[in-house]
Structure formats: C-alpha cells, structure tokens
N, C-alpha and C. Protein backbone atom coordinates (compact mmCIF):
# COMPACT_ATOMS: atom_id res chain seq x y z
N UNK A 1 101.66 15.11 -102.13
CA UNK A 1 102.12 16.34 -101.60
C UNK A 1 101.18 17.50 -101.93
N UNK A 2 100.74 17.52 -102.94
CA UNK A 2 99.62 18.88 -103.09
C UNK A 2 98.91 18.54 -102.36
N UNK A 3 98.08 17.17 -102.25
CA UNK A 3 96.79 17.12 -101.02
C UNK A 3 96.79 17.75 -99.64
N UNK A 4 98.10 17.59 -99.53
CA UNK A 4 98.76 17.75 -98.17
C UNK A 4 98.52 19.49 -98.25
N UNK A 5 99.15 19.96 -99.05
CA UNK A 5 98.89 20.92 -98.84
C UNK A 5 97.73 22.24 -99.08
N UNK A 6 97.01 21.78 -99.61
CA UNK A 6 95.86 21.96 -100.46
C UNK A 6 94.90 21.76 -98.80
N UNK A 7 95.05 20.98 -98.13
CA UNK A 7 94.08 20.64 -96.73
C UNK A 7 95.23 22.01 -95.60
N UNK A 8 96.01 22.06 -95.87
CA UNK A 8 96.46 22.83 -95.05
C UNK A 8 96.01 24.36 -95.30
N UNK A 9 95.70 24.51 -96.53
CA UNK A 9 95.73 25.83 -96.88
C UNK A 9 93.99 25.91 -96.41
N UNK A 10 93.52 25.31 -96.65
CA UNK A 10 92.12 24.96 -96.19
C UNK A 10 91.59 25.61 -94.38
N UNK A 11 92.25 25.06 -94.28
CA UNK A 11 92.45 25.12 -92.70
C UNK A 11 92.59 26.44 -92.29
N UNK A 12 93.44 27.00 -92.90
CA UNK A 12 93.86 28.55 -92.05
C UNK A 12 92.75 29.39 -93.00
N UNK A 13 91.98 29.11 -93.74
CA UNK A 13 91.07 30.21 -93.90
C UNK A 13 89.99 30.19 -93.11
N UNK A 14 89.61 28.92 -92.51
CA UNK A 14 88.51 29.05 -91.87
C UNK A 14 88.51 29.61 -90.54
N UNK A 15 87.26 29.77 -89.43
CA UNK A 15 87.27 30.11 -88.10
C UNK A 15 87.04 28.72 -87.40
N UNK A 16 87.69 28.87 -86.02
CA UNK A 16 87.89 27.35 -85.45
C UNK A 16 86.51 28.00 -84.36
N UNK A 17 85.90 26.85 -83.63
CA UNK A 17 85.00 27.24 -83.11
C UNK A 17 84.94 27.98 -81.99
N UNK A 18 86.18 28.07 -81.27
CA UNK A 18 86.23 28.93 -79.75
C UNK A 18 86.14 30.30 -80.55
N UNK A 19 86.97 30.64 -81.63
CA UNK A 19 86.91 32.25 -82.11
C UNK A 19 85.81 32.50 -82.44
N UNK A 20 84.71 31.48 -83.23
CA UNK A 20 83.48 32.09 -83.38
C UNK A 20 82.40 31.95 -81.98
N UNK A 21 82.50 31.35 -81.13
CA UNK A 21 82.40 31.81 -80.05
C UNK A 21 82.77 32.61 -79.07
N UNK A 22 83.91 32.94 -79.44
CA UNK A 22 84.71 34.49 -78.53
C UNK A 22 83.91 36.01 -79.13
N UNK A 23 83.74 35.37 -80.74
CA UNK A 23 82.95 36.26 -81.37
C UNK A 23 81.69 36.87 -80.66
N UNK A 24 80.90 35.86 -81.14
CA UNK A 24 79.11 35.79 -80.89
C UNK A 24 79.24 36.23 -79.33
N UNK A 25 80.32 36.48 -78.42
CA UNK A 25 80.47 36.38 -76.67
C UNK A 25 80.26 37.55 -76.93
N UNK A 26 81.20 38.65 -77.77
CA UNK A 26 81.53 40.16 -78.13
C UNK A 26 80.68 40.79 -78.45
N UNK A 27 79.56 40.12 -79.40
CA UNK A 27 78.63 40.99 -80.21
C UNK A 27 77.43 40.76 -79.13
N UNK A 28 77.39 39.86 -78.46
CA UNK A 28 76.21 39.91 -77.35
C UNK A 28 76.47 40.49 -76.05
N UNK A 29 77.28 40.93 -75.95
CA UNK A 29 77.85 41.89 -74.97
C UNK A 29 77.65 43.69 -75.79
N UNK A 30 77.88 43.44 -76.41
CA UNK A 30 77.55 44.61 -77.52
C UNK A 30 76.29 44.96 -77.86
N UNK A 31 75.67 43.86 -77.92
CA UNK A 31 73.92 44.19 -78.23
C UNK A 31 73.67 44.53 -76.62
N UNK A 32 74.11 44.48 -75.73
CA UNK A 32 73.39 44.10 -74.22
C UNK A 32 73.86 45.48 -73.89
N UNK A 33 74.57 46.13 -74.14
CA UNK A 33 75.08 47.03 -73.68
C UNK A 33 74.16 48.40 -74.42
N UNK A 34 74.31 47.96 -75.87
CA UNK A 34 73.47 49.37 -76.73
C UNK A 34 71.72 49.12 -76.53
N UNK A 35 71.34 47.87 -76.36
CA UNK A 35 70.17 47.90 -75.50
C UNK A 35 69.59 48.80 -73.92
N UNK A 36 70.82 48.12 -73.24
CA UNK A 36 70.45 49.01 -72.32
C UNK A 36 71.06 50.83 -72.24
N UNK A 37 71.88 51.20 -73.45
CA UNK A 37 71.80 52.62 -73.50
C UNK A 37 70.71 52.80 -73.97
N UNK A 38 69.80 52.34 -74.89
CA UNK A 38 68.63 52.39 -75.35
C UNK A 38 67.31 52.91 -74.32
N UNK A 39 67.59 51.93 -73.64
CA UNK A 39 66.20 51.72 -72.38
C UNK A 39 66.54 53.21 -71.32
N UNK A 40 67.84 53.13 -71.09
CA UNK A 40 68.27 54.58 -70.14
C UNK A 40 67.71 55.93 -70.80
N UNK A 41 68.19 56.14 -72.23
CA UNK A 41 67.56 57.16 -72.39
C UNK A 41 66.11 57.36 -72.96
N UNK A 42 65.52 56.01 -72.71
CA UNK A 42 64.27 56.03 -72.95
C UNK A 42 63.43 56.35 -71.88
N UNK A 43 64.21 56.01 -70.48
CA UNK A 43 63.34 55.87 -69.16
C UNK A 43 63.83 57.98 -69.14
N UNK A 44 64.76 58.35 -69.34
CA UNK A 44 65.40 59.72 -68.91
C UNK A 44 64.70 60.70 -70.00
N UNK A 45 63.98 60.25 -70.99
CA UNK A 45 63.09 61.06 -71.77
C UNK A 45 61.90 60.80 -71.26
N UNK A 46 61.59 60.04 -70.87
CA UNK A 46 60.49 60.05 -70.23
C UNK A 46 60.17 60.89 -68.70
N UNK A 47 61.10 60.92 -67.84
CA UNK A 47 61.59 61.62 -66.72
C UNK A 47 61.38 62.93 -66.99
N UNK A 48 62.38 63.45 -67.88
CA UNK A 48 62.03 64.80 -68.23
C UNK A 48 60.84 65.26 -68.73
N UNK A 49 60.67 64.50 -69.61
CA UNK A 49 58.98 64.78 -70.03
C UNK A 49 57.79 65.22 -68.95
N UNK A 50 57.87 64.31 -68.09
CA UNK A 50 56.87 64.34 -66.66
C UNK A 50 57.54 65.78 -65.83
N UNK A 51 58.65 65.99 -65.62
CA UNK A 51 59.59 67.10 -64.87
C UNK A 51 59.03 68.24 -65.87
N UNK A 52 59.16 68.29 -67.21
CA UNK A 52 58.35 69.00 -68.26
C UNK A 52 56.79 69.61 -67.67
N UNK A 53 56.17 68.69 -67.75
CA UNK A 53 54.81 68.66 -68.09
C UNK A 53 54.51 69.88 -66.72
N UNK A 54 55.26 69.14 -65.20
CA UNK A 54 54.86 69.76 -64.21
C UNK A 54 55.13 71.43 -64.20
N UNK A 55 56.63 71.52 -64.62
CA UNK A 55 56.81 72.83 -64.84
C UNK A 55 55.76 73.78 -65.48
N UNK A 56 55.36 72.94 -66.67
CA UNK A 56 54.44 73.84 -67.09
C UNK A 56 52.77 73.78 -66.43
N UNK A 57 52.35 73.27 -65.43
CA UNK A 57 51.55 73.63 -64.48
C UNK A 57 51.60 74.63 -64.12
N UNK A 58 52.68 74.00 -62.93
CA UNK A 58 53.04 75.43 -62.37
C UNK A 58 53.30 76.69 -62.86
N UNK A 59 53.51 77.19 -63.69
CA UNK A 59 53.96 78.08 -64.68
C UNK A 59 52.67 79.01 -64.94
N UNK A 60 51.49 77.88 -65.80
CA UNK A 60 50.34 78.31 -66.27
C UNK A 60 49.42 78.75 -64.54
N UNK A 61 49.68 77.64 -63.57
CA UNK A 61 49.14 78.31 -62.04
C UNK A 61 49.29 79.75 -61.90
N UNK A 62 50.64 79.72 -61.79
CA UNK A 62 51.31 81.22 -61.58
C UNK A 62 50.90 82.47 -62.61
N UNK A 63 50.79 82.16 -63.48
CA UNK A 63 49.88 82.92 -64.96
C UNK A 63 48.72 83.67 -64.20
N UNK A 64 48.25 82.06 -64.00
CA UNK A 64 46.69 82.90 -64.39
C UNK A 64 46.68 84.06 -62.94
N UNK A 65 47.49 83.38 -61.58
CA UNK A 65 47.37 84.40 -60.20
C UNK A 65 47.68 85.33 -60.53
N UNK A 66 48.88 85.54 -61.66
CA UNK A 66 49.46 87.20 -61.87
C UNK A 66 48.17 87.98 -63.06
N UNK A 67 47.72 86.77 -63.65
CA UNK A 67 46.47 88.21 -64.38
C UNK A 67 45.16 88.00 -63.57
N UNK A 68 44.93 87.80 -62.52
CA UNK A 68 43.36 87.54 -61.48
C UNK A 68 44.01 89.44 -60.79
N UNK A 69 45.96 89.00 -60.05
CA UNK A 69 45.83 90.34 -59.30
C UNK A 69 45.97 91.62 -60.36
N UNK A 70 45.97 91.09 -61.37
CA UNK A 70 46.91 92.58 -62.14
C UNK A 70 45.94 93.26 -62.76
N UNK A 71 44.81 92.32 -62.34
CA UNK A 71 43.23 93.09 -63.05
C UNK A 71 42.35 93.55 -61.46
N UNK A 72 43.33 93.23 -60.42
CA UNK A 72 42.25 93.97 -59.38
C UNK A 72 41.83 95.06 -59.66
N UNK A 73 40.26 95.22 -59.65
CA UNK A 73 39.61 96.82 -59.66
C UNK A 73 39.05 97.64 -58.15
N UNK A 74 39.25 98.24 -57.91
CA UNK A 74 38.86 98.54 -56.20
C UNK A 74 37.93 100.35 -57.02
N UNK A 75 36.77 99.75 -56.86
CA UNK A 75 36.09 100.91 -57.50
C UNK A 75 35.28 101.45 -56.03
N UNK A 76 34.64 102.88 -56.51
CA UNK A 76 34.56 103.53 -55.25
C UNK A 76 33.75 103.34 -54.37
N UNK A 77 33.49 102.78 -52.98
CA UNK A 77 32.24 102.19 -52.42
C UNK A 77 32.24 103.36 -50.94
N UNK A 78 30.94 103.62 -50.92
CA UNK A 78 30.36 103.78 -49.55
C UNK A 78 31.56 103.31 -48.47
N UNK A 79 31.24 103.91 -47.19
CA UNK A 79 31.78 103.22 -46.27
C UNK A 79 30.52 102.44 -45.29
N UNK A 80 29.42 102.73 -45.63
CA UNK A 80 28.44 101.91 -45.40
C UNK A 80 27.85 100.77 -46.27
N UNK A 81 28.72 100.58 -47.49
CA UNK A 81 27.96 99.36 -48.50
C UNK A 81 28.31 97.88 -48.16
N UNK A 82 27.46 97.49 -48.35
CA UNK A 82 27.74 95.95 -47.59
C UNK A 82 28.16 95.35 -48.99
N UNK A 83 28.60 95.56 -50.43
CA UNK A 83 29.24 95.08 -51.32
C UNK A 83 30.43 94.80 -50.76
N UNK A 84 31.14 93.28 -51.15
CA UNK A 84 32.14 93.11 -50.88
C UNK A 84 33.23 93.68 -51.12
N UNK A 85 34.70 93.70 -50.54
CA UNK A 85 35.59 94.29 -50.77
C UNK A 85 36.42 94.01 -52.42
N UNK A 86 37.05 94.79 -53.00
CA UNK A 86 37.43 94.69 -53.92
C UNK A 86 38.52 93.18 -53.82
N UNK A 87 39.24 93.16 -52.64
CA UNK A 87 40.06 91.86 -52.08
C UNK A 87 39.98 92.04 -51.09
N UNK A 88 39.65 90.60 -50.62
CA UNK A 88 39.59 89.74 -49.37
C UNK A 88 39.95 88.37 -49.54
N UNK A 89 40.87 88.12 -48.28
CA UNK A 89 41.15 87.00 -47.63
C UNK A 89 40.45 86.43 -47.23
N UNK A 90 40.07 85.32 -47.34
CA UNK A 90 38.83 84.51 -46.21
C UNK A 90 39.70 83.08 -45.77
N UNK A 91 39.77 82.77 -44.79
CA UNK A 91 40.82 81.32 -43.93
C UNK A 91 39.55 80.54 -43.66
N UNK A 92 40.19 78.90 -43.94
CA UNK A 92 38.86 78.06 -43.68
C UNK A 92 39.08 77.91 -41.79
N UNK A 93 37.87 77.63 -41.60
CA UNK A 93 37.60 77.34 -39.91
C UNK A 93 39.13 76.19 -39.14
N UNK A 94 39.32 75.20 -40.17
CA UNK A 94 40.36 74.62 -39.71
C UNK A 94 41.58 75.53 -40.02
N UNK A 95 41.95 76.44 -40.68
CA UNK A 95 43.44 76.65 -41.40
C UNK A 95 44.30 76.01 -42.15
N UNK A 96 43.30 75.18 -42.60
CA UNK A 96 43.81 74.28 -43.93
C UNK A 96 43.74 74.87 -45.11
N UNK A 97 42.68 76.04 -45.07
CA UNK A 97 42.44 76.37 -46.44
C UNK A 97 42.21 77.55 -46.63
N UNK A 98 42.51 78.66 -47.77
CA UNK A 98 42.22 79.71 -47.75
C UNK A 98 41.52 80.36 -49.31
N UNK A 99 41.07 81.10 -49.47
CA UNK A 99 40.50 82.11 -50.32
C UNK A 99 40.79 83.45 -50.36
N UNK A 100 40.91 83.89 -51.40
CA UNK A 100 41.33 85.21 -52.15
C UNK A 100 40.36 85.90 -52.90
N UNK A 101 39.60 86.71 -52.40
CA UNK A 101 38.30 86.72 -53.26
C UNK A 101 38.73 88.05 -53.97
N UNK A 102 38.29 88.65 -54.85
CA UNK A 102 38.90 89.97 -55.62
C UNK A 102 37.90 90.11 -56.83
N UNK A 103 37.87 91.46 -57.22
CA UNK A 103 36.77 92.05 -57.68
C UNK A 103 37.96 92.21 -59.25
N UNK A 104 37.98 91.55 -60.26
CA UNK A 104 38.46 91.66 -61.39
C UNK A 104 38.03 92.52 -62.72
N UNK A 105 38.73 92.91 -63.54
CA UNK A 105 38.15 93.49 -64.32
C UNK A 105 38.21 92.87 -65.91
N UNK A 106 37.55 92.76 -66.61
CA UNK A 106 37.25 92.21 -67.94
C UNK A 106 36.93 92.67 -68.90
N UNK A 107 37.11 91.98 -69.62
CA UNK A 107 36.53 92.98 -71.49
C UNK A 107 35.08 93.41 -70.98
N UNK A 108 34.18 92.38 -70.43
CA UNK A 108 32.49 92.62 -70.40
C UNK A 108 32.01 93.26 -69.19
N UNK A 109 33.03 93.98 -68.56
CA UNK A 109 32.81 94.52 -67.28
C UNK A 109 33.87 93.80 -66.01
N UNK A 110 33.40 94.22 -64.77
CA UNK A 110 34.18 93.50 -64.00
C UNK A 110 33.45 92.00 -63.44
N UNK A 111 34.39 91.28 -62.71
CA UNK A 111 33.73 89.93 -62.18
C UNK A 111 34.38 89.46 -61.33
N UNK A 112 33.45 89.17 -60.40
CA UNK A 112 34.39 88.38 -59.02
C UNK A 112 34.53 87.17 -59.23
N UNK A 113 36.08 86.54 -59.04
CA UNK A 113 36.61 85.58 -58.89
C UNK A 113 37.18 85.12 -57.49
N UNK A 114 38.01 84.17 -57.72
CA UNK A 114 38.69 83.80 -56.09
C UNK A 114 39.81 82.92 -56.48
N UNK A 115 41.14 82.79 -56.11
CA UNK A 115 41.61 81.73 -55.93
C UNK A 115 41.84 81.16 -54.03
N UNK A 116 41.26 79.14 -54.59
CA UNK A 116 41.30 78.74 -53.22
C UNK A 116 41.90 77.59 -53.25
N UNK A 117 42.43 77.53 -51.84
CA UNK A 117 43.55 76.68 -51.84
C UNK A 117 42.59 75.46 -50.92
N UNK A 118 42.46 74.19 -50.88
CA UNK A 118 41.77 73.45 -50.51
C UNK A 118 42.21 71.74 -50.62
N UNK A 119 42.19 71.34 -50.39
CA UNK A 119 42.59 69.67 -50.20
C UNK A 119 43.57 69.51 -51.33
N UNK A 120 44.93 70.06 -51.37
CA UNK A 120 45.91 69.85 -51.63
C UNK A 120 46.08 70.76 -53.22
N UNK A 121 44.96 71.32 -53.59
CA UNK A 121 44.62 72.08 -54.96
C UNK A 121 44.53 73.27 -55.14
N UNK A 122 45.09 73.96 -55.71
CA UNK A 122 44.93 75.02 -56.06
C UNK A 122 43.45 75.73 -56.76
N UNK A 123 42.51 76.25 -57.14
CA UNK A 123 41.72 76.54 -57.36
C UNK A 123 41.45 77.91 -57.90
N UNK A 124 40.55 78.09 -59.19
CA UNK A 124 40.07 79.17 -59.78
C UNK A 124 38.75 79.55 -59.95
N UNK A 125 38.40 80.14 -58.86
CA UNK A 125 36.83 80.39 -58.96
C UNK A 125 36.03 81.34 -59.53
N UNK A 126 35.22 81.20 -60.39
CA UNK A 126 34.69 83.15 -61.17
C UNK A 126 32.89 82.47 -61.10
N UNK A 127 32.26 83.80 -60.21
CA UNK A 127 31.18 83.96 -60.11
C UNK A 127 30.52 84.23 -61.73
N UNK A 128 29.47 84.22 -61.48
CA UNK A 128 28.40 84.54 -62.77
C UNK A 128 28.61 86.80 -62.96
N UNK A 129 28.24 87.22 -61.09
CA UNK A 129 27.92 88.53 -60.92
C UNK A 129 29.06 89.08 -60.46
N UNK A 130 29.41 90.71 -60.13
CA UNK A 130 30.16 91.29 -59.26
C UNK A 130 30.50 90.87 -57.68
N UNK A 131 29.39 90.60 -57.31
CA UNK A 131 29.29 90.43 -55.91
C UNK A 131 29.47 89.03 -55.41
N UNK A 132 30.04 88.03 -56.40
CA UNK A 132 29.95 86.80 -55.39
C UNK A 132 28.83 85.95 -55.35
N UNK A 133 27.39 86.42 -55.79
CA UNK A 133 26.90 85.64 -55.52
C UNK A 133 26.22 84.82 -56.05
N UNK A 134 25.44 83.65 -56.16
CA UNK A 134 25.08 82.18 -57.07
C UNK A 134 26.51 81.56 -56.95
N UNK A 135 26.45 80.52 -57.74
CA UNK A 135 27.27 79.24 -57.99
C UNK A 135 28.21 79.77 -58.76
N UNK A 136 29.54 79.40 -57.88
CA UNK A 136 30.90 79.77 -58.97
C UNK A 136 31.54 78.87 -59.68
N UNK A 137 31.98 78.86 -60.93
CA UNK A 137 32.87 78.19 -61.40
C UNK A 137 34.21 77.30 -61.27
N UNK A 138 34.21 76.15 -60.93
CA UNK A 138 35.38 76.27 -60.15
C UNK A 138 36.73 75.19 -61.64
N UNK A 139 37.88 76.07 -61.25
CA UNK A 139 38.86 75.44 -62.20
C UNK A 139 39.98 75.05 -61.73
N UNK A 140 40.38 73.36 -61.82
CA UNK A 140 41.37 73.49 -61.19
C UNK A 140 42.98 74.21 -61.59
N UNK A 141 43.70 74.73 -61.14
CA UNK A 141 45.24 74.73 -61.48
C UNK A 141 46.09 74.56 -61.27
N UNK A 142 46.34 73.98 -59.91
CA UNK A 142 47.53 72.95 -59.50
C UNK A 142 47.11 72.01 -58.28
N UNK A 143 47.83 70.80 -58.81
CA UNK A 143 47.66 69.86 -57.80
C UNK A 143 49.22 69.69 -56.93
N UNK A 144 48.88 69.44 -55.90
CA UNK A 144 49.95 69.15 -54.89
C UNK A 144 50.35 70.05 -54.32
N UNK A 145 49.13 70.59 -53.94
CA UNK A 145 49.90 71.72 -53.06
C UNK A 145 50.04 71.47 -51.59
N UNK A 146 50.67 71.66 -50.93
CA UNK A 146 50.54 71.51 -49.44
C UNK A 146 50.26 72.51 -48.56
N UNK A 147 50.48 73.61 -49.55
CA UNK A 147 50.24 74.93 -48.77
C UNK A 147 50.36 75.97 -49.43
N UNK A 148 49.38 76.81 -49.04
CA UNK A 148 49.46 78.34 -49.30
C UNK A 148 49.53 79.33 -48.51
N UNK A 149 50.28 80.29 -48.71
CA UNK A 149 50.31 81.66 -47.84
C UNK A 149 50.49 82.59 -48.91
N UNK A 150 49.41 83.85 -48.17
CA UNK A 150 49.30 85.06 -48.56
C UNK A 150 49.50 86.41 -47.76
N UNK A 151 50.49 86.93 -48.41
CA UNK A 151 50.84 88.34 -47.67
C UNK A 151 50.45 89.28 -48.63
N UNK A 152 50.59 90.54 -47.70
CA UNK A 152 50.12 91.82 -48.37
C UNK A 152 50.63 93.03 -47.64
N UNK A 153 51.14 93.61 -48.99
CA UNK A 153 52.01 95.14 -48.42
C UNK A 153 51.54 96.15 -48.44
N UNK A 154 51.53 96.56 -47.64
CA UNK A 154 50.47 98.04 -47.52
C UNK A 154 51.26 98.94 -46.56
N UNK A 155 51.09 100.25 -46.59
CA UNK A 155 51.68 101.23 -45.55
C UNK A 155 52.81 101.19 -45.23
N UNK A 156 53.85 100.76 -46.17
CA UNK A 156 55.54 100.22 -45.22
C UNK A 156 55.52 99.21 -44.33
N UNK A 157 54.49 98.31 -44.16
CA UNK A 157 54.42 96.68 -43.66
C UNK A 157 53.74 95.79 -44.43
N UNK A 158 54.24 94.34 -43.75
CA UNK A 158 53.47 93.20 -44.38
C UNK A 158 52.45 93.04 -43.44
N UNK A 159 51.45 92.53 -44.03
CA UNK A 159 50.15 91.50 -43.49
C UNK A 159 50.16 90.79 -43.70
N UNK A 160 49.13 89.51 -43.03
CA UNK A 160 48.86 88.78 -43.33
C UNK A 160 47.34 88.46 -43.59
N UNK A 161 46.71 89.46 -43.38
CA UNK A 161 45.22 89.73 -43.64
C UNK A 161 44.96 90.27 -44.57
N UNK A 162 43.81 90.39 -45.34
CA UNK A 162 43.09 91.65 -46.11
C UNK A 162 41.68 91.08 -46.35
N UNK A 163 41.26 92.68 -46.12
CA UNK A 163 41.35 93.95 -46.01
C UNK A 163 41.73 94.02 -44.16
N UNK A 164 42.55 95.32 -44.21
CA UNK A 164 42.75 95.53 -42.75
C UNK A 164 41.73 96.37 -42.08
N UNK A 165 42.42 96.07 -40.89
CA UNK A 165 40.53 96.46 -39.79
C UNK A 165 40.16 98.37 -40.26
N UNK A 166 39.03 98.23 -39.66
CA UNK A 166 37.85 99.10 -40.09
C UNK A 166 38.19 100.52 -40.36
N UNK A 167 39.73 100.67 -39.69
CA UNK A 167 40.52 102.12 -39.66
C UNK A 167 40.86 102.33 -41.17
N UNK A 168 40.69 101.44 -42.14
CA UNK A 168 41.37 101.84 -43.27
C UNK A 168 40.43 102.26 -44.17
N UNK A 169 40.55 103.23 -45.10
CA UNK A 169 39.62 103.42 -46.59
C UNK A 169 39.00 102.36 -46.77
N UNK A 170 37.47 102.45 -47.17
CA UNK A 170 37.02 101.18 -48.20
C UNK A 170 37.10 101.58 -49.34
N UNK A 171 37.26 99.98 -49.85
CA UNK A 171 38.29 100.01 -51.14
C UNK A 171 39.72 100.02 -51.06
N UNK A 172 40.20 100.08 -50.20
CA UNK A 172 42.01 100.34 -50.54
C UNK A 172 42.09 99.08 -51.09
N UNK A 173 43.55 98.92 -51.62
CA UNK A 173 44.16 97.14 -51.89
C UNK A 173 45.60 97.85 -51.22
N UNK A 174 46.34 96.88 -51.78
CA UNK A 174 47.67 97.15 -51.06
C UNK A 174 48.30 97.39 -52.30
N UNK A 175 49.86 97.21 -51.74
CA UNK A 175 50.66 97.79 -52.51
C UNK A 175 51.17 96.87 -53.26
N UNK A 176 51.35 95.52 -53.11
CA UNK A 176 52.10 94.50 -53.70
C UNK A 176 50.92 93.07 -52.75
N UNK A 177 50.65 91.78 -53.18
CA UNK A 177 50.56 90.96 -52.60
C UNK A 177 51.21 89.82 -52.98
N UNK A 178 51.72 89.03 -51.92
CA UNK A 178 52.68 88.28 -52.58
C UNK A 178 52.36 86.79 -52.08
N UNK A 179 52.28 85.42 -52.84
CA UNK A 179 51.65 84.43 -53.33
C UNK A 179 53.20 83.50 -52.14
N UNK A 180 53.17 82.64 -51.28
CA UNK A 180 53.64 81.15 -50.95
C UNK A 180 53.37 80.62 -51.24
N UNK A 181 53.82 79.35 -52.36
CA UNK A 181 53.07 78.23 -52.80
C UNK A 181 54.04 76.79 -52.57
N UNK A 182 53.36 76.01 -51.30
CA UNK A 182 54.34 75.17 -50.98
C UNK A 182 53.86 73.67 -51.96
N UNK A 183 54.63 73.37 -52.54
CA UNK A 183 54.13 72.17 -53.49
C UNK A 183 55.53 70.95 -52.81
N UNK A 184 55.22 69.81 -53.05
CA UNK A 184 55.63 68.18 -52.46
C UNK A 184 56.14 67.70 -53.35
N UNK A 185 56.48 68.24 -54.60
CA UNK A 185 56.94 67.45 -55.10
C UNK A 185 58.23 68.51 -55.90
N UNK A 186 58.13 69.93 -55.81
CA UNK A 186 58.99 70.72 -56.17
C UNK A 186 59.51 72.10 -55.21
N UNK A 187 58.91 72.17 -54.13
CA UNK A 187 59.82 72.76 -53.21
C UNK A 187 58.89 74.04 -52.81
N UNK A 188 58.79 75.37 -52.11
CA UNK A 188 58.47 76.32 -52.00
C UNK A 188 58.93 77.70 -53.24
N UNK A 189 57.47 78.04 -53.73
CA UNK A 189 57.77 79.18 -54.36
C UNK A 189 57.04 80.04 -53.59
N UNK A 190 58.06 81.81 -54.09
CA UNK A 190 57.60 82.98 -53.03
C UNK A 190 56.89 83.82 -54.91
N UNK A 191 55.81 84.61 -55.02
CA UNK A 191 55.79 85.31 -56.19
C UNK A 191 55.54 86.64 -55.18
N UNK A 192 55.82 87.82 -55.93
CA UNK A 192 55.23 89.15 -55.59
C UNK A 192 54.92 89.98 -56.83
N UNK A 193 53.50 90.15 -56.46
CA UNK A 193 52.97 90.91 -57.48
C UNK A 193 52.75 92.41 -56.92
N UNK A 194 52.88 93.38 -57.89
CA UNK A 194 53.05 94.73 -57.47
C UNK A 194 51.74 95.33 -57.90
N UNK A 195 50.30 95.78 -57.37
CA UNK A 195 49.22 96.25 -57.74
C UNK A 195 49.70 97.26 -57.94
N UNK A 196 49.98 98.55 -57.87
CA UNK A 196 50.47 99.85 -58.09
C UNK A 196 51.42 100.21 -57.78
C-alpha cells in the first residue's frame, strides 16, 4: 500500500507530455510574435530615419535660397552698363530648366551666385568674380526635384520674369520673390521671401 501510493503521488507532480507541448506551442507563439514586434519597429525606425534625413534636405535647400535672396545687393549701375543685373532669371531653351542669377553680398565683398534648377536638381552656383564670369562652383542641394517656379513681386503685381523690360530702373529687384519647389517624393512647396 505505500508503493501504491508513493507512485501515485509521483505522478501528479510531474508534466504529462501534451502540457509540455501546449507549453513550448505558447512560448513559440510568444517568441514569434515579440520577434516580429521587434522587426516592425525596426523597419519603422528606419522609415522615419530616411523621412528624417529628407526633411532635413529640404530644409537646409530652403536655407541656403533664403540667405542667397536676403543678401541680394542691387548697387548703383549706369543705364548703359552692360554689368549684369543685380537678379536675373535666365529659362533653359527647352523650359526644363531655369537660373536665378543675383549679385550677393559677403563678408569679402559681394559675389555672384545662381541657383539652377536642372535634371531633376537643385543647384548652387558662386562665381570666382562679381560679374559671372570664369568657371562657377557648382553645389548640389536637392535632389528630386521635378520642378521649379519663380515669381516676383514688384509694383502691386506678380511676374514671372526678372528683371522687367527696359521701362524699369536699372538695378531695381522686387519686392518679395517667391520660390515653387515641386519635389516627387514630398509634394509642392510655395516659399516667399520679402527683399524689402
């Protein structure tokens, strides 16, 4: 009679094998599950990171356009000087592409730069001289662009040119010019910058 019961008591302490298999079913359902919360917010930190990175492109793009216009200098020229305009527009032959050329001002004097918009890039160009001319620097600052447009406020209207035709002061700028920047992968931005 003790054997007897001595094997019985035996018995109920242990695990029979379906429970430790109902088990090991639970905890691998459990690992499978905190694995793949694992991998989700690994792929969603990563997501943001890249959504990150672009923002701050664009951001630093937009930078540098607001200190190129906020240093326009329009110093006093002849109406006969063939020096370029303090800002000008220039459109490529197709209308794919455009340029912003502008007479900047700097710690070491002034310097002509440009931003140009060209095979999907944004662009930062700064000459050596005032005038534009030799080999310019070129930097990129955003990729993906699909498009640019440039307006300009002058006289109680918009343009879409500058400088306007021959009736106006040389040297004027406008009053505000304001930046379209159509990008493919984040939507249309409008900026307006206020020269005076």
């Amino acid at each position: 009679m003790l054997r007897a019961s001595s094997l019985r008591s035996r018995r109920q302490h242990g695990l029979t094998l379906i429970e430790l298999s109902v088990a090991l079913a639970v905890f691998a359902v459990l690992g499978l599950l905190s694995w793949r919360a694992t991998a989700q917010l690994a792929d969603n930190r990563d997501r943001v990171g890249a959504e990150l990175g672009r923002w701050r492109e664009i951001s630093a793009a937009m930078q540098r356009v607001e200190t190129e216009l906020l240093q326009v200098a329009a110093p006093a020229r002849p109406a006969n000087s063939d020096a370029p305009p303090a800002l000008q527009l220039l459109r490529s032959g197709d209308g794919h592409g455009s340029e912003l050329r502008l007479l900047a001002l700097a710690p070491d004097g002034a310097h002509r730069s440009a931003l140009r918009y060209s095979g999907q890039q944004l662009e930062w160009l700064v000459w050596p001289d005032r005038n534009g001319l030799g080999t310019a620097q070129a930097y990129p600052l955003l990729e993906g662009v699909t498009a640019v447009r440039w307006h300009f406020a002058a006289g109680g209207s918009r343009r879409d040119d500058w400088p306007p035709a021959a009736s106006s002061p040389p040297g004027e700028l406008p009053a505000a010019v304001e930046i379209e920047l159509e990008l493919g992968d984040a939507g249309t931005f409008r900026r307006l910058f206020a020269l005076r």
